[in-house]
C-alpha atoms as a PDB file:
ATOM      1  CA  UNK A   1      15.205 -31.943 -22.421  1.00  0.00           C
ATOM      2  CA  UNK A   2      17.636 -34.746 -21.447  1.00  0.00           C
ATOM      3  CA  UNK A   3      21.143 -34.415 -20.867  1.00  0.00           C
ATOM      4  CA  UNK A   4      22.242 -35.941 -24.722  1.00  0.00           C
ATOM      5  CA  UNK A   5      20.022 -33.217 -26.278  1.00  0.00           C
ATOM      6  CA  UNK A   6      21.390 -30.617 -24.659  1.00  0.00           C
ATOM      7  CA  UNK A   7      24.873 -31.912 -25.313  1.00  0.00           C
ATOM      8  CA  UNK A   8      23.735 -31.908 -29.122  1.00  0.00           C
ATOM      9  CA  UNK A   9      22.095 -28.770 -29.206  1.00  0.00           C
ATOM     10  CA  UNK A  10      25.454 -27.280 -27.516  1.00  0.00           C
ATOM     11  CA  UNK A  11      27.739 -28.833 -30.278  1.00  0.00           C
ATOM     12  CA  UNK A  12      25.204 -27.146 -32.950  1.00  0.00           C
ATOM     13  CA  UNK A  13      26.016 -24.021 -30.929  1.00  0.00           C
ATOM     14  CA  UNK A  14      29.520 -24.488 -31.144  1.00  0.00           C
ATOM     15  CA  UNK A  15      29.964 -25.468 -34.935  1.00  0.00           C
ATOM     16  CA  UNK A  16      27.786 -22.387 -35.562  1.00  0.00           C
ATOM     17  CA  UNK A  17      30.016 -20.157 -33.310  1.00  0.00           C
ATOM     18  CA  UNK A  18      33.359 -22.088 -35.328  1.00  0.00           C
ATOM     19  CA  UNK A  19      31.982 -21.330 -39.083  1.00  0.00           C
ATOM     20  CA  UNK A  20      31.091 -17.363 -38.261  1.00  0.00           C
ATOM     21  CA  UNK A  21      34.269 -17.124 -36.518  1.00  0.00           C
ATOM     22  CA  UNK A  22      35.986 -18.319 -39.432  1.00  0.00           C
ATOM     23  CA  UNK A  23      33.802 -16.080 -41.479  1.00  0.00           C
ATOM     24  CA  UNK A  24      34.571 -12.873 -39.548  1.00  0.00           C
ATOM     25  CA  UNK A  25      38.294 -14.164 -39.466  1.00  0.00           C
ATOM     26  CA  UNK A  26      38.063 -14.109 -43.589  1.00  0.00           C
ATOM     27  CA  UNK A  27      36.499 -10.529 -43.982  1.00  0.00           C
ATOM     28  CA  UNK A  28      39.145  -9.880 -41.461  1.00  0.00           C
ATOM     29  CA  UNK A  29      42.224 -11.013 -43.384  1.00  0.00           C
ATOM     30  CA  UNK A  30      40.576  -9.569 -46.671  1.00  0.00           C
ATOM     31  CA  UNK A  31      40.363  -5.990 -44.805  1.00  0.00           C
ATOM     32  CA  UNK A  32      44.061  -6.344 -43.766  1.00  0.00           C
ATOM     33  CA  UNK A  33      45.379  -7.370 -47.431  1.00  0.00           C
ATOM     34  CA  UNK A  34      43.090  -4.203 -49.055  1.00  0.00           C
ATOM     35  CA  UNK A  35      44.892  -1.494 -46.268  1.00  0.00           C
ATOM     36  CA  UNK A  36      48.432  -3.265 -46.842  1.00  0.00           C
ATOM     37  CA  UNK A  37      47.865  -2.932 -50.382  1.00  0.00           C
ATOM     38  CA  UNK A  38      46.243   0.507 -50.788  1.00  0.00           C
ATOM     39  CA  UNK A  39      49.171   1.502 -47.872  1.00  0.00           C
ATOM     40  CA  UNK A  40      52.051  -0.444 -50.370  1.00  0.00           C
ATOM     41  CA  UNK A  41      50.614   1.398 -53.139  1.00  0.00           C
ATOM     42  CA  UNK A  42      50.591   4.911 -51.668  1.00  0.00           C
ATOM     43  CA  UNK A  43      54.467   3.959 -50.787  1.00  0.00           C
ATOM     44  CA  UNK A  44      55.461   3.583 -54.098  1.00  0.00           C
ATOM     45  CA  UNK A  45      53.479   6.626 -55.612  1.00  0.00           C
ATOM     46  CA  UNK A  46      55.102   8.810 -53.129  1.00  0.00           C
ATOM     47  CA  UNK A  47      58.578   7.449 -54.234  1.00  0.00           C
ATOM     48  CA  UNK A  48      57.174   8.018 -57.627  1.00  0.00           C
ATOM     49  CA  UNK A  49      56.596  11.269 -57.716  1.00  0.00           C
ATOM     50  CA  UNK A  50      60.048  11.943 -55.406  1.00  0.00           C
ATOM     51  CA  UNK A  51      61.908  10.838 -58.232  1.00  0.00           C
ATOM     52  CA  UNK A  52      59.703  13.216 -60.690  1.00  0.00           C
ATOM     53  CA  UNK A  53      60.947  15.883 -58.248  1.00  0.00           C
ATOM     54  CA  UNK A  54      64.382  14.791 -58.512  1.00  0.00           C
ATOM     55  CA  UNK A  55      63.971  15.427 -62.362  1.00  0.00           C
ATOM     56  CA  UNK A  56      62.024  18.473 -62.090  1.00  0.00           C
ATOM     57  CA  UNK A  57      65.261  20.034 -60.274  1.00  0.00           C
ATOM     58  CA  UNK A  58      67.531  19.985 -63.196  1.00  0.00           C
ATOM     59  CA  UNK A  59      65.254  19.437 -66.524  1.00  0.00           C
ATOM     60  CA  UNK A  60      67.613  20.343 -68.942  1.00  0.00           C
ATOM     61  CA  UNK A  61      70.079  18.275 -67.789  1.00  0.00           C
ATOM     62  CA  UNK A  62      67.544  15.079 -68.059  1.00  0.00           C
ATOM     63  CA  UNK A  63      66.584  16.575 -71.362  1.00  0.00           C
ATOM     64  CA  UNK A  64      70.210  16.363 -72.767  1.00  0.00           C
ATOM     65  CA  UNK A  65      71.044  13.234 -71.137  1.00  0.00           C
ATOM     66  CA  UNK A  66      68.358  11.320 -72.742  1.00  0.00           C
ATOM     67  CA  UNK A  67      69.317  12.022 -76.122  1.00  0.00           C
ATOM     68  CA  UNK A  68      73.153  13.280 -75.720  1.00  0.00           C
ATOM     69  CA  UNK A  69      74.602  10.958 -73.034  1.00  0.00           C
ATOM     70  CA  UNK A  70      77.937  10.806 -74.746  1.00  0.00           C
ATOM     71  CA  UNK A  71      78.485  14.470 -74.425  1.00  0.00           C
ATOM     72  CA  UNK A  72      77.884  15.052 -71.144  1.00  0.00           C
ATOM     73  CA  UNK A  73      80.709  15.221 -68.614  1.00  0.00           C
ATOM     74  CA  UNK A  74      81.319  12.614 -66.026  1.00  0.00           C
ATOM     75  CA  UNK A  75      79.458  14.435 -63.182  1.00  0.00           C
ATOM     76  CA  UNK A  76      76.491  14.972 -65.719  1.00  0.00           C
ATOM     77  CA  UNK A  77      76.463  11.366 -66.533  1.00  0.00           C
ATOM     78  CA  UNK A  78      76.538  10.289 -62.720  1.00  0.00           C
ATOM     79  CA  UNK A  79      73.676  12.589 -62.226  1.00  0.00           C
ATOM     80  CA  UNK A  80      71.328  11.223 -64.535  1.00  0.00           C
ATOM     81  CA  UNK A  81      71.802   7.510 -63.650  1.00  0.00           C
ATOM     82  CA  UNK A  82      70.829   8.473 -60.452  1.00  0.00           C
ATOM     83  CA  UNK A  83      68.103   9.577 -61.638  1.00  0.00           C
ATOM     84  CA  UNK A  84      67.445   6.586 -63.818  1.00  0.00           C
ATOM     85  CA  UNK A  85      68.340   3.778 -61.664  1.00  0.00           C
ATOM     86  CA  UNK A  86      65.368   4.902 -59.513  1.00  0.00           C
ATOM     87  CA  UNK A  87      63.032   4.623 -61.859  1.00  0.00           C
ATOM     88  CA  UNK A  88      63.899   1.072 -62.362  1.00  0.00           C
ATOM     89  CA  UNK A  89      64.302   0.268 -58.984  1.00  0.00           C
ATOM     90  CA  UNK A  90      60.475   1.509 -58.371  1.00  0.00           C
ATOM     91  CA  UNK A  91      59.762  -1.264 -61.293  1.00  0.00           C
ATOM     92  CA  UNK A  92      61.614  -3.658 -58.853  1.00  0.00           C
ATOM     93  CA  UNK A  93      59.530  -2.746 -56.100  1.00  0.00           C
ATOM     94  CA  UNK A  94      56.091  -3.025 -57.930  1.00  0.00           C
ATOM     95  CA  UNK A  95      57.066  -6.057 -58.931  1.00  0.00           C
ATOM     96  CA  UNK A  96      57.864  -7.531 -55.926  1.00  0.00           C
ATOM     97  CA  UNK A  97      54.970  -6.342 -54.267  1.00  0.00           C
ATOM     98  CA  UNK A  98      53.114  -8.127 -56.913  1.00  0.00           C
ATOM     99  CA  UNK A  99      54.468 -11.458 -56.614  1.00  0.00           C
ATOM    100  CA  UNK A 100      53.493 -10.978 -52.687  1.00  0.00           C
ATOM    101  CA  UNK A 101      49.581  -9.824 -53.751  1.00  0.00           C
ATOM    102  CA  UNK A 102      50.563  -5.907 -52.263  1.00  0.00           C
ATOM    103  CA  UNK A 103      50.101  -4.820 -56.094  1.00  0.00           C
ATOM    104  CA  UNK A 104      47.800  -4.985 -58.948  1.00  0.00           C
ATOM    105  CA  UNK A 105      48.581  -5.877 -62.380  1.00  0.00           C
ATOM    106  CA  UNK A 106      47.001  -2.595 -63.766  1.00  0.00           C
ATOM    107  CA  UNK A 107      49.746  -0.969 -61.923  1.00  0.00           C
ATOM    108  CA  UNK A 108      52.747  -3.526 -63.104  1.00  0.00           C
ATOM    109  CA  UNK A 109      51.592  -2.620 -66.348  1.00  0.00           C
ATOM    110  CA  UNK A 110      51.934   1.518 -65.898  1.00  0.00           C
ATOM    111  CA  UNK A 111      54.846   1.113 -64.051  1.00  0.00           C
ATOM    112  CA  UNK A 112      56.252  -1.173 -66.894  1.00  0.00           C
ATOM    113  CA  UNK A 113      55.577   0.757 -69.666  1.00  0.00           C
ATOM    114  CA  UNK A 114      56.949   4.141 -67.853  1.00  0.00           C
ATOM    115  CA  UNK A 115      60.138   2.652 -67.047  1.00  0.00           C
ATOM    116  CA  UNK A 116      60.825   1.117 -70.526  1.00  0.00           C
ATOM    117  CA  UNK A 117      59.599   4.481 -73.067  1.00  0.00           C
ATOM    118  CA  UNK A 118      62.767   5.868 -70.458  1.00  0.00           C
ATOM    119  CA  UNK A 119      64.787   2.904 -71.373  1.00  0.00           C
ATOM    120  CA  UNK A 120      64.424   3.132 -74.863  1.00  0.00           C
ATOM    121  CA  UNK A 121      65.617   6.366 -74.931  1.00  0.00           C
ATOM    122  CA  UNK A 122      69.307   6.536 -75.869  1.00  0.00           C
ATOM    123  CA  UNK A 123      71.182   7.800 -72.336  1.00  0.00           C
ATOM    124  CA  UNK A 124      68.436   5.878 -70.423  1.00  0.00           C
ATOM    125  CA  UNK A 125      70.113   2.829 -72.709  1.00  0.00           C
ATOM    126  CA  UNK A 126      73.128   3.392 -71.947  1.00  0.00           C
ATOM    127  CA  UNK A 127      73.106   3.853 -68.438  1.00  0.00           C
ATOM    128  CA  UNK A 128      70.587   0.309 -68.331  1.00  0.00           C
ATOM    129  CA  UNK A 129      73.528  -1.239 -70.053  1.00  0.00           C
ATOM    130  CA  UNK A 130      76.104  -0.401 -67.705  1.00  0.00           C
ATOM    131  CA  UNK A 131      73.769  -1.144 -64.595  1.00  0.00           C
ATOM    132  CA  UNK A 132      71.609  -3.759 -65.210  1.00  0.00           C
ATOM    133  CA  UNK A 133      73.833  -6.120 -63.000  1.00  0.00           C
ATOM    134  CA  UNK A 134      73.154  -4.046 -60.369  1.00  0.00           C
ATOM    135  CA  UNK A 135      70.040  -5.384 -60.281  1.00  0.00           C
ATOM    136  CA  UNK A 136      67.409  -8.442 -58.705  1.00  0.00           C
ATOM    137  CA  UNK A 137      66.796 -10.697 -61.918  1.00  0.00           C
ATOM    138  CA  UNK A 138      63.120 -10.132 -61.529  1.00  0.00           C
ATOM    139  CA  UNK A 139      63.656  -6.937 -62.898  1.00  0.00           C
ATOM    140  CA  UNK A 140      66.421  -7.375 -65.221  1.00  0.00           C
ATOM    141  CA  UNK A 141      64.598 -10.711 -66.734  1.00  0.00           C
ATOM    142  CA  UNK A 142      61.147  -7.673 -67.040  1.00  0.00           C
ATOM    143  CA  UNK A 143      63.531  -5.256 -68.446  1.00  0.00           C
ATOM    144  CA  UNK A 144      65.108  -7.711 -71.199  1.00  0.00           C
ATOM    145  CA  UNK A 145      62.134  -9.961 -72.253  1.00  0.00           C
ATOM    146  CA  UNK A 146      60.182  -6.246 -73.107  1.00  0.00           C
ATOM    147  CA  UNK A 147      63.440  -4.857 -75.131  1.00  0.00           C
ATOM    148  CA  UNK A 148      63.068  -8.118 -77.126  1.00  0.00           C
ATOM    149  CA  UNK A 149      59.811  -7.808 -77.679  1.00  0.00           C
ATOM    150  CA  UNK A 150      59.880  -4.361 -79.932  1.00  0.00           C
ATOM    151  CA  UNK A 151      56.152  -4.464 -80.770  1.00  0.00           C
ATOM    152  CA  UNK A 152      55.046  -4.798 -76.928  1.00  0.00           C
ATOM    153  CA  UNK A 153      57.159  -1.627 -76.024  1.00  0.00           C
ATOM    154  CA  UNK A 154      55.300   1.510 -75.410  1.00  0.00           C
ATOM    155  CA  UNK A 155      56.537   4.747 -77.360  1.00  0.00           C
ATOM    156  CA  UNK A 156      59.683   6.462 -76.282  1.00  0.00           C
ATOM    157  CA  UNK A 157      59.328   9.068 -74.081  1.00  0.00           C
ATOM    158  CA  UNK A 158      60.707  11.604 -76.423  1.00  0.00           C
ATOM    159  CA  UNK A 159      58.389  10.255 -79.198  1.00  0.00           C
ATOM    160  CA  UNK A 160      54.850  10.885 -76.759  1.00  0.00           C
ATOM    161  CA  UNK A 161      55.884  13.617 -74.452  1.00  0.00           C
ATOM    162  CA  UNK A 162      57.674  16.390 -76.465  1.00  0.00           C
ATOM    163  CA  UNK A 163      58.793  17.920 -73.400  1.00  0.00           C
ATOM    164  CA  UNK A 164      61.265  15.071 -73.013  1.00  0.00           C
ATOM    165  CA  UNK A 165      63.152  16.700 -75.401  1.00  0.00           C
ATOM    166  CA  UNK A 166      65.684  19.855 -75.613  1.00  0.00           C
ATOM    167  CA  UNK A 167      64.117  23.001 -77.003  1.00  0.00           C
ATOM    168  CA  UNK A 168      65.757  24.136 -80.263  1.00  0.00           C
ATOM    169  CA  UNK A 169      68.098  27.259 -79.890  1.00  0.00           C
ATOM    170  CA  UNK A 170      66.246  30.205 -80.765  1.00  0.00           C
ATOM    171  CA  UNK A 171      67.046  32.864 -82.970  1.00  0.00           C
END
């Protein structure tokens, strides 16, 4: 074998060794981007269900304010939009993490439709009015393009999930 075939037969080598490189490189990144995102989405389901737990600690309260934010007092009020503002800064966070590919529009789409049968409601309303500033546009642009659009809303929460609402005084 003369010295130009071996050259020629070492380039072959090499091109080979680039393209499975590159190859390996790819299944690589993709492996990377799948534990990112499963590691994004476990994030967010754990800050998910911490707010849950945050309304699990005072029901009634979340119950009332829902439906009777006027009546409550100040402290009552302050309460529940801290319990509110969560929920739509989760939204914010989903997404975010789906403009950056960490998130799945399956999930965008839950998340979505959680957040706004609480919005609809009438304390959840109120306290989106007074707060919505507060927020990135992304969010506040979601928010307001879905309360336009009445027949894309999901249910209210107190319409789907009777336990959204006060129980009746008993007699």
């Amino acid at each position: 074998m003369s010295l130009a075939d071996l050259a020629n037969l070492g380039e072959a080598i090499g091109g080979l060794a680039v393209l499975v490189t590159l190859v390996y490189l790819g299944v690589q990144v993709r492996q990377n981007t799948d534990l990112a995102q499963g590691a994004a989405q476990r994030d967010l389901m754990n800050a998910f269900q911490a707010n849950l737990d945050r309304v699990s600690r005072d029901p009634k309260l979340w119950q009332r304010s829902l439906l009777e934010f006027e009546t409550l007092s100040n402290a009552e009020q302050l309460s529940f939009m801290a319990t509110v503002n969560p929920i739509v800064s989760h939204l914010e966070q989903v997404l975010r993490m789906r403009a950056r590919g960490l998130e799945t529009q399956d999930n965008v789409d839950i998340y979505g439709d959680i957040c706004m049968a609480i919005i609809q409601e009438p304390g959840a309303r109120r306290v989106w009015e007074h707060t919505k500033s507060l927020y990135f546009p992304r969010s506040r642009e979601y928010i307001e393009r879905r309360l336009l659009d009445q027949e894309g809303l999901p249910p209210r929460a107190s319409e789907t999930m009777p336990w959204h609402v006060p129980d009746a005084p008993r007699v």
